[in-house]
N, C-alpha and C. Protein backbone atom coordinates (compact mmCIF):
# COMPACT_ATOMS: atom_id res chain seq x y z
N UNK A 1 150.69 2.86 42.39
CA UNK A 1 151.83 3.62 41.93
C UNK A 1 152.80 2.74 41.16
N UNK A 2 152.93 1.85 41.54
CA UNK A 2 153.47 0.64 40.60
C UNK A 2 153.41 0.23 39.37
N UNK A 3 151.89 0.43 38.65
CA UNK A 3 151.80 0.18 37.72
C UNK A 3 151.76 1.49 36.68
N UNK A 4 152.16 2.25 37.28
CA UNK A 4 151.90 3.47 36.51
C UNK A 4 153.68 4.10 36.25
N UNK A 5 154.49 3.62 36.98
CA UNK A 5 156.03 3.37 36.49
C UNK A 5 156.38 2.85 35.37
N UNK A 6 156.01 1.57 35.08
CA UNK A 6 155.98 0.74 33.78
C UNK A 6 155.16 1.54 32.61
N UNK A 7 154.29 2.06 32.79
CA UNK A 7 153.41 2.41 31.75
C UNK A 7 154.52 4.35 31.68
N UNK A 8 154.68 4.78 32.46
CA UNK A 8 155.76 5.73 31.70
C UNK A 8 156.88 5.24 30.95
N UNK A 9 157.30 4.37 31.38
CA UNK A 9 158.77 4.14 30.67
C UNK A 9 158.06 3.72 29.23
N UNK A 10 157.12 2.77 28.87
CA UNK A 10 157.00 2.22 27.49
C UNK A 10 156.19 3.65 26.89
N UNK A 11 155.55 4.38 27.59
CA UNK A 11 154.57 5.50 26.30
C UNK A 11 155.40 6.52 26.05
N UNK A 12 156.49 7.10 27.36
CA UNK A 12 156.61 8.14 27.47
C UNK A 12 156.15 9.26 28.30
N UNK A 13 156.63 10.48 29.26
CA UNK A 13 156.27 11.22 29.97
C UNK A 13 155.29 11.91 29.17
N UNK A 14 155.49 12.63 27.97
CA UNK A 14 154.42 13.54 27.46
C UNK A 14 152.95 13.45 27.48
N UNK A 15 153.18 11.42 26.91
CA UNK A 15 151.84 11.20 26.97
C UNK A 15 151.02 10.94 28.47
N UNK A 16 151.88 10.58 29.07
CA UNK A 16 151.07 10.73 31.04
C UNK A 16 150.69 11.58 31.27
N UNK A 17 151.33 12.95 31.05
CA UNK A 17 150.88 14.20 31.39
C UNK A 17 149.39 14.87 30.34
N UNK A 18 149.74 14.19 29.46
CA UNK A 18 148.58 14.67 28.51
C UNK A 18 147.46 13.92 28.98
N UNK A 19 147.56 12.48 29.43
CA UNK A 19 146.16 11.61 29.68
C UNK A 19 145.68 12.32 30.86
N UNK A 20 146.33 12.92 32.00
CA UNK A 20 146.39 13.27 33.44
C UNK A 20 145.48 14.77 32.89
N UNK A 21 146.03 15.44 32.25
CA UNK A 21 145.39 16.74 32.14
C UNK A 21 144.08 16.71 31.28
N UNK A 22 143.75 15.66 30.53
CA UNK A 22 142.52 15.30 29.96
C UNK A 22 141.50 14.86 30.71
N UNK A 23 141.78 14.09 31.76
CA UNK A 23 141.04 13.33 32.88
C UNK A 23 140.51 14.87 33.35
N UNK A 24 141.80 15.89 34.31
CA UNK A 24 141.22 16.90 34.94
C UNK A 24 140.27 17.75 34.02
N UNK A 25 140.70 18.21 32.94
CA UNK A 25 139.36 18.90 31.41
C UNK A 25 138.21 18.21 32.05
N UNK A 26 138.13 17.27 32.19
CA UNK A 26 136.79 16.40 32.08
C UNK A 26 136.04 16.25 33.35
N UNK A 27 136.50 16.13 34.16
CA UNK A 27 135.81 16.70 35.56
C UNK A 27 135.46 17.82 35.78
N UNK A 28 136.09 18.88 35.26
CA UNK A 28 135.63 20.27 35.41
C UNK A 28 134.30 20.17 34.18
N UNK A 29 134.89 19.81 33.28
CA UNK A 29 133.32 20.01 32.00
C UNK A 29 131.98 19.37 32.42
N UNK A 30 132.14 18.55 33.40
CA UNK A 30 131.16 17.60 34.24
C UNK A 30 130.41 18.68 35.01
N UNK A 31 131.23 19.18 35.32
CA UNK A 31 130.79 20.86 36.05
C UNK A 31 130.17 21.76 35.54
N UNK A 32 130.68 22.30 34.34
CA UNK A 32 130.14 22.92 33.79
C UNK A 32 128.52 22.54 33.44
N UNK A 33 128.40 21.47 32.59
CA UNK A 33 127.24 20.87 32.11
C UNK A 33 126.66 20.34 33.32
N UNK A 34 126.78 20.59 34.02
CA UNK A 34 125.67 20.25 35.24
C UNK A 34 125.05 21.83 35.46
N UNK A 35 126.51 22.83 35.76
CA UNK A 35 125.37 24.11 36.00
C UNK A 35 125.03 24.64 34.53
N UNK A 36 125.32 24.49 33.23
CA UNK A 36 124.30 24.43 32.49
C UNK A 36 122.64 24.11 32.02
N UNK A 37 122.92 23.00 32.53
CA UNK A 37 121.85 22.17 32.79
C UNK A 37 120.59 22.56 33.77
N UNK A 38 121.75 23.49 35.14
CA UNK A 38 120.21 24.18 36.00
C UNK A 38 120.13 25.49 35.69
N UNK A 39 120.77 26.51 34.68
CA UNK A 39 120.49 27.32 34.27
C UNK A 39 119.20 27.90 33.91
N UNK A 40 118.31 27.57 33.42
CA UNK A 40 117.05 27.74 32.84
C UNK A 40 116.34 27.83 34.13
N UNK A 41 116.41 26.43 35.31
CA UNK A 41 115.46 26.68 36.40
C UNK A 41 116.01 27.75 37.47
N UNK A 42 117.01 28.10 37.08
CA UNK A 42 117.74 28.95 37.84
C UNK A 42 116.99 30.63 37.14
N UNK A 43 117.08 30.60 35.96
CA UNK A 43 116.76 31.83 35.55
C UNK A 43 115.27 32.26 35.85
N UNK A 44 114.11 31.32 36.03
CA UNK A 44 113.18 30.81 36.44
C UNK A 44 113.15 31.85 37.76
N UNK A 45 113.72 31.85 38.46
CA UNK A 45 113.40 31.74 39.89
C UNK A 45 113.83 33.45 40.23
């Protein structure tokens, strides 16, 4: 938590919140393309 004080004050709040909500996009799309991915053997069955 420490180092993430310093790094707001020099970028700015907007951009924390924007890196923070890009990270979460990207875990969910991890999601997605996984059940993409078993789609076909899924339709299969």
């Amino acid at each position: 938590m420490e180092t993430i004080i310093p790094f707001i004050s020099e970028v700015g709040f907007p951009i924390v919140v924007t890196l923070y909500l890009l990270y979460r996009i990207e875990t969910k799309l991890d999601a997605v393309i996984s059940s993409i991915q078993t789609l076909p053997q899924k339709m299969r069955e």
